[in-house]
PDB file of N, CA and C in Angstrom:
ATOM      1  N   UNK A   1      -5.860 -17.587  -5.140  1.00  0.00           N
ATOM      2  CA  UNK A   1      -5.993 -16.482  -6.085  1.00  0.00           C
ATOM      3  C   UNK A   1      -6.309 -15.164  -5.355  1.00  0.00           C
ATOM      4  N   UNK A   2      -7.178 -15.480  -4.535  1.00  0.00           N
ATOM      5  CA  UNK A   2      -7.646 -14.057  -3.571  1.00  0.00           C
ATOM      6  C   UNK A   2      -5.945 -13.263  -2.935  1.00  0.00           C
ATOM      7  N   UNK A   3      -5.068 -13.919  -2.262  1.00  0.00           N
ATOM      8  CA  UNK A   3      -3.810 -13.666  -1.941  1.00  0.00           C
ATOM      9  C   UNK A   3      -2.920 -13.168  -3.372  1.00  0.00           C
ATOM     10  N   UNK A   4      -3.257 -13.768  -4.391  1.00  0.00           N
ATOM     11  CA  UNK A   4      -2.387 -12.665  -5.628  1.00  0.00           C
ATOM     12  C   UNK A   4      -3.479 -11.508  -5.783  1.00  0.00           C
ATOM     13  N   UNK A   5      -4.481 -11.779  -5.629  1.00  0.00           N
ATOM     14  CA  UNK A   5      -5.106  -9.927  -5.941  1.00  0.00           C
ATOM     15  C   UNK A   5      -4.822  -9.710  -4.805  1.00  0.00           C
ATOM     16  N   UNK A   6      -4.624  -9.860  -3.728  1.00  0.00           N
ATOM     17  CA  UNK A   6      -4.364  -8.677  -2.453  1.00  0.00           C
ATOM     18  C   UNK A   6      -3.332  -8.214  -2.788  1.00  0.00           C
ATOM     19  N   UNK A   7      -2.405  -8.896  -2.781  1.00  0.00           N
ATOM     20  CA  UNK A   7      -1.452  -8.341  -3.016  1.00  0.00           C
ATOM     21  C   UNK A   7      -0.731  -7.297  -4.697  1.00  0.00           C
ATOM     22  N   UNK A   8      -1.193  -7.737  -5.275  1.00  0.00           N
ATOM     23  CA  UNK A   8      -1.394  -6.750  -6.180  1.00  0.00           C
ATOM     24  C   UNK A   8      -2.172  -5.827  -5.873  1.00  0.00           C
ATOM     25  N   UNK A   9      -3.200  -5.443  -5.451  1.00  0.00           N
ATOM     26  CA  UNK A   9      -4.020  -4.820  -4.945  1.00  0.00           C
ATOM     27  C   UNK A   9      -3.105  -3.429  -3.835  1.00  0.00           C
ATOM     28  N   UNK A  10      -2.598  -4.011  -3.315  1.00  0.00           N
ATOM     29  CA  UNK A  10      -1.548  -3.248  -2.171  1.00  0.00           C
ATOM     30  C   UNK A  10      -0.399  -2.649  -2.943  1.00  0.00           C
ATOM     31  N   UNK A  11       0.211  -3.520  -4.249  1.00  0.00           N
ATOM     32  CA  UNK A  11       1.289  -2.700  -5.328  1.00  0.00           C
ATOM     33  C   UNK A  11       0.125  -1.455  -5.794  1.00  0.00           C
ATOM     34  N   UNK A  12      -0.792  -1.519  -6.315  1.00  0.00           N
ATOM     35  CA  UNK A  12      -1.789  -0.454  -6.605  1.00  0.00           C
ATOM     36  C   UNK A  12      -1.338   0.734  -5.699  1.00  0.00           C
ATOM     37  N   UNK A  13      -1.908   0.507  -4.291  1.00  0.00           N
ATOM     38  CA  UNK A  13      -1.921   0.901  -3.214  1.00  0.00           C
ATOM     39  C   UNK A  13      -0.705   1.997  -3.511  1.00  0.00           C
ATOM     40  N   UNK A  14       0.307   1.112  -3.191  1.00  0.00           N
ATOM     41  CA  UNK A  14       1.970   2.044  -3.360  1.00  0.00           C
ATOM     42  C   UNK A  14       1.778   2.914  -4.267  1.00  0.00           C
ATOM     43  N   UNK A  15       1.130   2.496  -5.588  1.00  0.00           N
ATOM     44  CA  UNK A  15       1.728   3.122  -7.006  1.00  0.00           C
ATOM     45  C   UNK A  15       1.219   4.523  -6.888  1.00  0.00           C
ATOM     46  N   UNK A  16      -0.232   4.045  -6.252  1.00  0.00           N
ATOM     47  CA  UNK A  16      -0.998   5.242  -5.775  1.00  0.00           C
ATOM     48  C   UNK A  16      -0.865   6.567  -5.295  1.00  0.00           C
ATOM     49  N   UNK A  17      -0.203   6.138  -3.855  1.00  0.00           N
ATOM     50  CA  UNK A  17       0.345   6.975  -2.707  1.00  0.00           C
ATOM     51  C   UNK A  17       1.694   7.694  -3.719  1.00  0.00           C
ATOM     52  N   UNK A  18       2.473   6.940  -4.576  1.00  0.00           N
ATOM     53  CA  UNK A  18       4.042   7.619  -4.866  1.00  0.00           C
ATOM     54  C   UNK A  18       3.310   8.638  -6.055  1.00  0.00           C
ATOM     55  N   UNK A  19       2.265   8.357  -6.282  1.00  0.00           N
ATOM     56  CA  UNK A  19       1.790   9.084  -7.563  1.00  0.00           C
ATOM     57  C   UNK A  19       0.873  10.259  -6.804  1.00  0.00           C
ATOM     58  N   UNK A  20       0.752  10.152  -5.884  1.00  0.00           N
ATOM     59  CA  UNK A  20       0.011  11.298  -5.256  1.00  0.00           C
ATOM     60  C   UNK A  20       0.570  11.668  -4.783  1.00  0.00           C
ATOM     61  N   UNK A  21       1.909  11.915  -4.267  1.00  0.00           N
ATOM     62  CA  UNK A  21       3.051  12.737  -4.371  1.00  0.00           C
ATOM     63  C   UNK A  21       3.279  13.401  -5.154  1.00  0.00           C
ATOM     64  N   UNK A  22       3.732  12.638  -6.279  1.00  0.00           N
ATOM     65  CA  UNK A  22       3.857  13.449  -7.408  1.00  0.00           C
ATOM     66  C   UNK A  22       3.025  14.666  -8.126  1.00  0.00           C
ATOM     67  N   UNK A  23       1.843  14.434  -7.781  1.00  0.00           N
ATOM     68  CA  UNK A  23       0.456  15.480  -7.662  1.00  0.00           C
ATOM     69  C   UNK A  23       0.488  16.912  -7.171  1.00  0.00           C
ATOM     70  N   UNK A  24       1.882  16.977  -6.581  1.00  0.00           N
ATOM     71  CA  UNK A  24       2.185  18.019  -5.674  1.00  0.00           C
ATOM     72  C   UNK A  24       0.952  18.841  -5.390  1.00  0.00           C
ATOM     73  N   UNK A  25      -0.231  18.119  -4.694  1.00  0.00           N
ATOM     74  CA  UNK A  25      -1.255  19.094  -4.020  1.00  0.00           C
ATOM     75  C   UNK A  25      -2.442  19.197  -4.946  1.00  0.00           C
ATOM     76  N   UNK A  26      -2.225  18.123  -6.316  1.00  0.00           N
ATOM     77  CA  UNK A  26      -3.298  18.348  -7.620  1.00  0.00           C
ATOM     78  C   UNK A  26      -2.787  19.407  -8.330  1.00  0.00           C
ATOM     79  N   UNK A  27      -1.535  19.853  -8.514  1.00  0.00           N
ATOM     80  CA  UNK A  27      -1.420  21.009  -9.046  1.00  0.00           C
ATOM     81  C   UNK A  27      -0.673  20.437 -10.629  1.00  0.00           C
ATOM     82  N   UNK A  28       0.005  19.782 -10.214  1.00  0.00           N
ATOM     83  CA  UNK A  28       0.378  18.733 -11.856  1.00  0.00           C
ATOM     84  C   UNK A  28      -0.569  17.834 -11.836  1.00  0.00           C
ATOM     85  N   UNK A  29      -1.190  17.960 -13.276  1.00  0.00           N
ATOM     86  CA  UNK A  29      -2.462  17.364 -13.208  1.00  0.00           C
ATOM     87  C   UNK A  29      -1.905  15.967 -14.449  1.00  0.00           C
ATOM     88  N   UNK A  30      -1.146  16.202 -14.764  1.00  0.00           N
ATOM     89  CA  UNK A  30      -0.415  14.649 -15.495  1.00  0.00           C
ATOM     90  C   UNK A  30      -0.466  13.595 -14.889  1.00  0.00           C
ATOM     91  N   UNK A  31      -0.230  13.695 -13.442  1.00  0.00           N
ATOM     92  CA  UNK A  31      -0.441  13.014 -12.606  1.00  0.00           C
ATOM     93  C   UNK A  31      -1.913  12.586 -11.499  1.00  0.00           C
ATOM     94  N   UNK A  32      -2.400  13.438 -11.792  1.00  0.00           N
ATOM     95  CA  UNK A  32      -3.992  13.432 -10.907  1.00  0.00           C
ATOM     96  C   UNK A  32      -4.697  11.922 -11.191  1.00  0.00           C
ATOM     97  N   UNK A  33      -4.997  12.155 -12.916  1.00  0.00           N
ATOM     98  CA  UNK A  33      -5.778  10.596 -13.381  1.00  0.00           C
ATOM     99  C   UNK A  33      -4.689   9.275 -13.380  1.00  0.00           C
ATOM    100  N   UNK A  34      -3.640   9.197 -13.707  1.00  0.00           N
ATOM    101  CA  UNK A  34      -3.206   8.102 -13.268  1.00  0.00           C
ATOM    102  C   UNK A  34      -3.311   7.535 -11.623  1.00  0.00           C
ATOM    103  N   UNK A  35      -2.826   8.575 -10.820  1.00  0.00           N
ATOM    104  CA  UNK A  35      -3.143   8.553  -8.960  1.00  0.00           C
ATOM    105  C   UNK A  35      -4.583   7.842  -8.884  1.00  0.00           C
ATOM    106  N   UNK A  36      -5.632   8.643  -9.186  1.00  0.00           N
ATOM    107  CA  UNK A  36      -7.066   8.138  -9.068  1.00  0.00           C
ATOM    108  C   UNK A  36      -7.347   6.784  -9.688  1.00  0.00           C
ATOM    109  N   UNK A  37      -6.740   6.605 -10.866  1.00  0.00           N
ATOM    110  CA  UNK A  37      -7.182   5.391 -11.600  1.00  0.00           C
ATOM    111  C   UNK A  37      -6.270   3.720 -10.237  1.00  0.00           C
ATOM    112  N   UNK A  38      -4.873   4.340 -10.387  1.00  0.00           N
ATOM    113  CA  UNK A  38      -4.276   3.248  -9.019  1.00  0.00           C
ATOM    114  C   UNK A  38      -5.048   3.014  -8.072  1.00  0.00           C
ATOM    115  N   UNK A  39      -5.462   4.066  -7.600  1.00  0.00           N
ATOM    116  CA  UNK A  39      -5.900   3.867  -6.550  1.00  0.00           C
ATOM    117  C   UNK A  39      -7.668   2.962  -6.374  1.00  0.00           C
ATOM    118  N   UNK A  40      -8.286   3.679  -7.904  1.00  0.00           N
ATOM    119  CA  UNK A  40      -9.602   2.823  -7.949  1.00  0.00           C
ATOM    120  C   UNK A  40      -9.415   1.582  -8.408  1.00  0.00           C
ATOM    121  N   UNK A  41      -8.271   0.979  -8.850  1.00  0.00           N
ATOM    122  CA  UNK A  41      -7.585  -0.298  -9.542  1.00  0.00           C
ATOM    123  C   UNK A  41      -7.501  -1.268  -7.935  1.00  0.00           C
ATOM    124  N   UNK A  42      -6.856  -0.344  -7.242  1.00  0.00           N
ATOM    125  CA  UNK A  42      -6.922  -1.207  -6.086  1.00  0.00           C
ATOM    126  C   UNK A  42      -7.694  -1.325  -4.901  1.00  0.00           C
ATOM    127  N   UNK A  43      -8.758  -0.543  -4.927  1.00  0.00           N
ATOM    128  CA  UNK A  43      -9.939  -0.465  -3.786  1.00  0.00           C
ATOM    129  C   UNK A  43     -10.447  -1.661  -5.111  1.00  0.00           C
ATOM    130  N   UNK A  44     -11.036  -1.947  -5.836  1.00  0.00           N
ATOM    131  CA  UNK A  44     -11.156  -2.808  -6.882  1.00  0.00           C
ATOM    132  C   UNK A  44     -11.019  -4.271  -6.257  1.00  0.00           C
ATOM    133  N   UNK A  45      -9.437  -4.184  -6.532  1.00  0.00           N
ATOM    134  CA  UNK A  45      -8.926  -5.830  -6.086  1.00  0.00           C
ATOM    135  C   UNK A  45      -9.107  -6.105  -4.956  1.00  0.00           C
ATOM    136  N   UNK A  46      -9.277  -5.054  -3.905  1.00  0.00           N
ATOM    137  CA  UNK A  46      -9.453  -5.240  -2.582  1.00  0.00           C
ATOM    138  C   UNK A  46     -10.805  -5.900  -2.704  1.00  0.00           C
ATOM    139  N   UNK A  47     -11.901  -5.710  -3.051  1.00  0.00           N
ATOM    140  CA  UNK A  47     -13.127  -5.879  -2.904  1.00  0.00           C
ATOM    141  C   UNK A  47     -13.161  -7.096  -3.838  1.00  0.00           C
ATOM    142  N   UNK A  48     -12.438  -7.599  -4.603  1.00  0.00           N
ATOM    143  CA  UNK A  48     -12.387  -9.080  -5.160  1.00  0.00           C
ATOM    144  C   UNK A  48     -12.392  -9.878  -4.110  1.00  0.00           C
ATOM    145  N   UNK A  49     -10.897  -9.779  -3.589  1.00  0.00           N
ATOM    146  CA  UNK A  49     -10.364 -10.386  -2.136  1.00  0.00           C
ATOM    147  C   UNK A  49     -10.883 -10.606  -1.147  1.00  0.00           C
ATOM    148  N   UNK A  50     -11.502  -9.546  -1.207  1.00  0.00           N
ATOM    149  CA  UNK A  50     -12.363  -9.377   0.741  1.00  0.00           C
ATOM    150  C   UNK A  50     -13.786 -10.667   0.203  1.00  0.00           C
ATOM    151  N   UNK A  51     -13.543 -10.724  -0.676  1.00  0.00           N
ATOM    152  CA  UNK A  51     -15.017 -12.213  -1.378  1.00  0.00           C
ATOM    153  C   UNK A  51     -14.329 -12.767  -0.220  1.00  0.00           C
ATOM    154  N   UNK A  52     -13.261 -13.402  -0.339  1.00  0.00           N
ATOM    155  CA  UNK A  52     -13.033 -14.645  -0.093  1.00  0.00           C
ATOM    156  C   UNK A  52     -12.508 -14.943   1.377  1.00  0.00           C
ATOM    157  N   UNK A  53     -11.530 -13.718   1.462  1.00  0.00           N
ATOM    158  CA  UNK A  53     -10.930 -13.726   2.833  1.00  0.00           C
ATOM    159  C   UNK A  53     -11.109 -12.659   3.950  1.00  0.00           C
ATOM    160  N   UNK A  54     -11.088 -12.862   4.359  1.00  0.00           N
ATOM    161  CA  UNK A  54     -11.929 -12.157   6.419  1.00  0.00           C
ATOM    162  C   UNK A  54     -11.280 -10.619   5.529  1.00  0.00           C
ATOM    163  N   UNK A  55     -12.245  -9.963   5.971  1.00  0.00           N
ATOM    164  CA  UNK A  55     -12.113  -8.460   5.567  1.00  0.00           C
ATOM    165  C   UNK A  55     -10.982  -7.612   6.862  1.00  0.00           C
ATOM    166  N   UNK A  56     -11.168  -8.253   7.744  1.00  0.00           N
ATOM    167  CA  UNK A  56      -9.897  -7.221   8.533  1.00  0.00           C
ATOM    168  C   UNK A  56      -8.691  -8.167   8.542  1.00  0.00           C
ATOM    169  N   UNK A  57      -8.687  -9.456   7.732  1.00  0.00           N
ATOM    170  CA  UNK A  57      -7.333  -9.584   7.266  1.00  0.00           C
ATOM    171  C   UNK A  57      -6.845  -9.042   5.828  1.00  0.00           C
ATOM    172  N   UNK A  58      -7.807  -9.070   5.282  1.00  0.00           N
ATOM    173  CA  UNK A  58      -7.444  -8.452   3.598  1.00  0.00           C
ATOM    174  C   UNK A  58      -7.374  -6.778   3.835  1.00  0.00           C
ATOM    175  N   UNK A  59      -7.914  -6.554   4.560  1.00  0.00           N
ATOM    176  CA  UNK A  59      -7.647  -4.660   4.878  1.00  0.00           C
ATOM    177  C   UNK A  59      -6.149  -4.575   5.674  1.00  0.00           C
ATOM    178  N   UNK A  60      -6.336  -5.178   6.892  1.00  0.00           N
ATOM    179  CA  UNK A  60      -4.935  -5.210   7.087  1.00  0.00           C
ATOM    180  C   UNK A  60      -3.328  -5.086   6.295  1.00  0.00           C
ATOM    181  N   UNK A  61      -3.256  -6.627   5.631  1.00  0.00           N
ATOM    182  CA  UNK A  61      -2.372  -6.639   4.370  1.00  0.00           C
ATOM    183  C   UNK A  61      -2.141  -5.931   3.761  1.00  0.00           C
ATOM    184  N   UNK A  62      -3.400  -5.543   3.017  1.00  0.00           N
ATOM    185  CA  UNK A  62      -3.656  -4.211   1.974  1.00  0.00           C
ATOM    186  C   UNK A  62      -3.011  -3.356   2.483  1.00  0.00           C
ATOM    187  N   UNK A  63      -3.594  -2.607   3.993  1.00  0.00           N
ATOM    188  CA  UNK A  63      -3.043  -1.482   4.433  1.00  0.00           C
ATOM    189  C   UNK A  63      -1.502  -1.264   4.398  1.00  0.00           C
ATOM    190  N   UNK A  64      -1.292  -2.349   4.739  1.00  0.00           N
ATOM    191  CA  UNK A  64       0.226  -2.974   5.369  1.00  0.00           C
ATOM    192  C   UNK A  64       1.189  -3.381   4.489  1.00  0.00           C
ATOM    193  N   UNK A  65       0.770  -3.143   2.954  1.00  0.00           N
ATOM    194  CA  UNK A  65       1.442  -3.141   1.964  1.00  0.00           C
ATOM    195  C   UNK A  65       1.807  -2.164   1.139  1.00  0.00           C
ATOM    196  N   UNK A  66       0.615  -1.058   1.910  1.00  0.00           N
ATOM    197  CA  UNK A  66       0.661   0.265   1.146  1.00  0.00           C
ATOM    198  C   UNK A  66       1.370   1.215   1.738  1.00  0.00           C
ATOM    199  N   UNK A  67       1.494   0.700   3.008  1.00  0.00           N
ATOM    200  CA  UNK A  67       1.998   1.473   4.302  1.00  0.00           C
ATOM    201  C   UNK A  67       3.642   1.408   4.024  1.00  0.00           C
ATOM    202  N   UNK A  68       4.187   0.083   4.232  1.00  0.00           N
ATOM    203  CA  UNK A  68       5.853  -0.339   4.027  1.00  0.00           C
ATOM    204  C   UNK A  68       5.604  -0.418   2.561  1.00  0.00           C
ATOM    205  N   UNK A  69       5.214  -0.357   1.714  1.00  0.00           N
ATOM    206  CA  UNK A  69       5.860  -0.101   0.165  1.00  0.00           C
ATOM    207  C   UNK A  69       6.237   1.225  -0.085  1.00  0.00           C
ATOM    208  N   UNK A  70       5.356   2.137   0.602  1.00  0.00           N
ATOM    209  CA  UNK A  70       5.126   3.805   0.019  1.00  0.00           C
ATOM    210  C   UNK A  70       6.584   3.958   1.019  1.00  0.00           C
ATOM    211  N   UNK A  71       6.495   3.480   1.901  1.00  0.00           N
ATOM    212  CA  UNK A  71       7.751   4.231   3.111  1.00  0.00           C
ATOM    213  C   UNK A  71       9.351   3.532   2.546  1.00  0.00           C
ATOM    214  N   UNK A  72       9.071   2.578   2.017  1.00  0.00           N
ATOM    215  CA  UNK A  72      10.485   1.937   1.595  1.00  0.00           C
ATOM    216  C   UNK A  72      11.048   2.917   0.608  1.00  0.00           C
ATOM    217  N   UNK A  73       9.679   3.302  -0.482  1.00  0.00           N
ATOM    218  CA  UNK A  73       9.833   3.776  -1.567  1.00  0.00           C
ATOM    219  C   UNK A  73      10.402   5.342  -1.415  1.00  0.00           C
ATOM    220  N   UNK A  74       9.496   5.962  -0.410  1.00  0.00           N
ATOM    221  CA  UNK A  74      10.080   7.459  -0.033  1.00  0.00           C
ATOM    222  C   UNK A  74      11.474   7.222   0.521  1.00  0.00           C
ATOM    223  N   UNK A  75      11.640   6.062   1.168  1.00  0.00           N
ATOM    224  CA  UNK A  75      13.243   6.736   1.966  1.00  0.00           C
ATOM    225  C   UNK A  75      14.115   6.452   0.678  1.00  0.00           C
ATOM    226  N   UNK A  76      13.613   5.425  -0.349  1.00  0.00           N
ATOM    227  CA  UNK A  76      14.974   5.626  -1.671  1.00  0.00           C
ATOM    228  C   UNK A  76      14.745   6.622  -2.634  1.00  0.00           C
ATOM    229  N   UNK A  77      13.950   6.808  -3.206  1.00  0.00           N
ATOM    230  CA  UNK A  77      13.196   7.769  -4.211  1.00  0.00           C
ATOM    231  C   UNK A  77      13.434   9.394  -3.564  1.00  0.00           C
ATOM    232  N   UNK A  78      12.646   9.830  -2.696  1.00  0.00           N
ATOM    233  CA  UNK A  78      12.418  10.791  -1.903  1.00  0.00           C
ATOM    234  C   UNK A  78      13.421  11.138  -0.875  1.00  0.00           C
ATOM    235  N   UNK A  79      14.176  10.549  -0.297  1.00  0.00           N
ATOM    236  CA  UNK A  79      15.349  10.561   0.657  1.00  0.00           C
ATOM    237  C   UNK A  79      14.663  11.107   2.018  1.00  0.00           C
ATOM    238  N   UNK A  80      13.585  10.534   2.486  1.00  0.00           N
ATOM    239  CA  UNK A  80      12.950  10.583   3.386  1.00  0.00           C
ATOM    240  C   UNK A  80      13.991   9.648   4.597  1.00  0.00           C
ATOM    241  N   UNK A  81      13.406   9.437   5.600  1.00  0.00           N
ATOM    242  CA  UNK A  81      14.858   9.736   7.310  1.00  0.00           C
ATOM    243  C   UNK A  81      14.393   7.807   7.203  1.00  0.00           C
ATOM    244  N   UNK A  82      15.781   7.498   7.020  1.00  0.00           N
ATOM    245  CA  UNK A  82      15.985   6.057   7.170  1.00  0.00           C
ATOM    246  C   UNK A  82      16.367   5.599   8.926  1.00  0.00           C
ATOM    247  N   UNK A  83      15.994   6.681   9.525  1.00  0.00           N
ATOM    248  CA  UNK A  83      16.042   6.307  11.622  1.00  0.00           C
ATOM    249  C   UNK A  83      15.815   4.937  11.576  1.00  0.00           C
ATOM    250  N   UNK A  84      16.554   5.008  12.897  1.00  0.00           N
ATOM    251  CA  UNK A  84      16.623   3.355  13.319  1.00  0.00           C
ATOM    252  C   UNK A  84      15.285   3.197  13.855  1.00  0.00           C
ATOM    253  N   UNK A  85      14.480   4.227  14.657  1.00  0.00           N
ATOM    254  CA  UNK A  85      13.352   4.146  14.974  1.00  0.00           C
ATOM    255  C   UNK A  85      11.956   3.919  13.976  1.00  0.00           C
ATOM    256  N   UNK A  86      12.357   4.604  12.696  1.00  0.00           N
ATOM    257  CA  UNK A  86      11.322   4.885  11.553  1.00  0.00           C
ATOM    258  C   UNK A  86      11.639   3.493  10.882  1.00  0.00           C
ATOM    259  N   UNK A  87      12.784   2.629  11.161  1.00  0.00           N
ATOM    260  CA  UNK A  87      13.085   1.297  10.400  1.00  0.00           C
ATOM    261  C   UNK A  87      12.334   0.370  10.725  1.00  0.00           C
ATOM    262  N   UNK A  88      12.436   0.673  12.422  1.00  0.00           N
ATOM    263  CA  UNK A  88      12.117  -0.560  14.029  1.00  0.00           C
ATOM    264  C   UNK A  88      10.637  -0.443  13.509  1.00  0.00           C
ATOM    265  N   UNK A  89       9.653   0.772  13.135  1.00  0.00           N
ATOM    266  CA  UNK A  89       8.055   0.879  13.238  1.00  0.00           C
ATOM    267  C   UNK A  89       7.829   0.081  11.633  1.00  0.00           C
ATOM    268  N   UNK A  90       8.596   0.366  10.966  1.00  0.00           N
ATOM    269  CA  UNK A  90       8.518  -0.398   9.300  1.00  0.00           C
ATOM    270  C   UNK A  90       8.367  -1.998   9.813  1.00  0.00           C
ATOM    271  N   UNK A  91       9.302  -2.290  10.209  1.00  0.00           N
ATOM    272  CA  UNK A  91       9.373  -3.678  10.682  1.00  0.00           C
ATOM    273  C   UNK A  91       8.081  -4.326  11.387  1.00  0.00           C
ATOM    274  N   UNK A  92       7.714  -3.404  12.053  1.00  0.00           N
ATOM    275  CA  UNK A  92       5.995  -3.527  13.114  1.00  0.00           C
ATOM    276  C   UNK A  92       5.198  -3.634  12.228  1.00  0.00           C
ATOM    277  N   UNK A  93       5.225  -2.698  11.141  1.00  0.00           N
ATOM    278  CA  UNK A  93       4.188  -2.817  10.135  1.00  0.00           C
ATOM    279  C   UNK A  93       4.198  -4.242   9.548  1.00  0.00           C
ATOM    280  N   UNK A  94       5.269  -4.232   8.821  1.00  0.00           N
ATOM    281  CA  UNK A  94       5.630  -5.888   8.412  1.00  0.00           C
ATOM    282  C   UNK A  94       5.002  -7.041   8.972  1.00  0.00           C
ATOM    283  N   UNK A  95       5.584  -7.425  10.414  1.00  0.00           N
ATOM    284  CA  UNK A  95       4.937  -8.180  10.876  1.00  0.00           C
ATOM    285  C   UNK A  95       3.779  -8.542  11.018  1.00  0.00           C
ATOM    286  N   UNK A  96       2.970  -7.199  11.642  1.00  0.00           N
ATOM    287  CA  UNK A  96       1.932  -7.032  11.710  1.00  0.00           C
ATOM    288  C   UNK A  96       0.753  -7.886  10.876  1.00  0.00           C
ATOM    289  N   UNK A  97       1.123  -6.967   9.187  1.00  0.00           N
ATOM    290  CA  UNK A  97       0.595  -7.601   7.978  1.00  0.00           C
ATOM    291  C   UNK A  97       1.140  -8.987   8.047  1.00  0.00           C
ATOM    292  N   UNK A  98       2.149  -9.800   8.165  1.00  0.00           N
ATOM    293  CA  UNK A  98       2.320 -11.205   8.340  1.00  0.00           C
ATOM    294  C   UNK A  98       1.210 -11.646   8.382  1.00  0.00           C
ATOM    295  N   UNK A  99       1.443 -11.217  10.329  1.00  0.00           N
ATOM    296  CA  UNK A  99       0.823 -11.947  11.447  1.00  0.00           C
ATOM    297  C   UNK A  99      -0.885 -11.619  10.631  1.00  0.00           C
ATOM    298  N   UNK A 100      -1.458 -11.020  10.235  1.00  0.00           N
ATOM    299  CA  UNK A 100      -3.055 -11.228  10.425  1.00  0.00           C
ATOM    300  C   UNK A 100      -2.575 -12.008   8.748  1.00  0.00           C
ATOM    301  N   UNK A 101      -1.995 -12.414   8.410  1.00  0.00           N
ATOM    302  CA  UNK A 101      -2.018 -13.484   7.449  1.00  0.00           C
ATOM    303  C   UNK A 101      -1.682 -14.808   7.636  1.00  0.00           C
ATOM    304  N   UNK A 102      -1.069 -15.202   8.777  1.00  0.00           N
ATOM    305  CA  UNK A 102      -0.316 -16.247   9.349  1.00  0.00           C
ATOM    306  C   UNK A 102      -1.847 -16.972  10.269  1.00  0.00           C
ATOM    307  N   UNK A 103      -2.114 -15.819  10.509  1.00  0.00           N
ATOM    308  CA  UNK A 103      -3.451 -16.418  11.492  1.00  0.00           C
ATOM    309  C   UNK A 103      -4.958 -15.964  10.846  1.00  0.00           C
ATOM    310  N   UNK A 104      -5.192 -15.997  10.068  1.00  0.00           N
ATOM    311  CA  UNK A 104      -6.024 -16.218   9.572  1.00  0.00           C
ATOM    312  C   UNK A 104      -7.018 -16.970   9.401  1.00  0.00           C
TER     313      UNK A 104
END
């Protein structure tokens, strides 16, 4: 159960970051309380999670979900630079988050 709130926890994460974009700087404020509420939704689940499982693997993940969700999301949404290099470091991230889940 701790592994479905992380990971929901990390969709938070994303919803967060794409919504604080949208914030353009706090200046559309339609967007301000939903951003804040994601984001306290998922420091939230994080702190369910981290009960159960090693805190620099559940931060990791977390991070590492918020990190390659928000970046997947900008290069389709946002048309942010799909580089082979900016793909190759996505992929690092990926693993990364795996790996401190694989070994755990």
């Amino acid at each position: 159960m701790a592994w479905v709130l992380l990971i929901v926890a990390g969709l938070f994460e994303v919803s967060g970051a794409i919504l604080l974009k949208l914030t353009d700087g706090f200046r559309r404020m339609a967007f301000v309380v939903p951003t804040l509420l994601a984001f306290a939704v998922s420091v939230f689940l994080l702190s369910i999670a981290a009960e159960t499982l090693p805190i620099g693997t559940a931060y990791a993940v977390w991070t590492g979900i918020g990190a390659a969700g928000t970046a997947v999301i900008g290069m389709a949404a946002f048309r942010e630079s799909t580089s082979v290099a900016r793909l190759l470091s996505l992929m690092l991230v990926i693993a990364g988050a795996a790996g401190m889940k694989l070994f755990a």
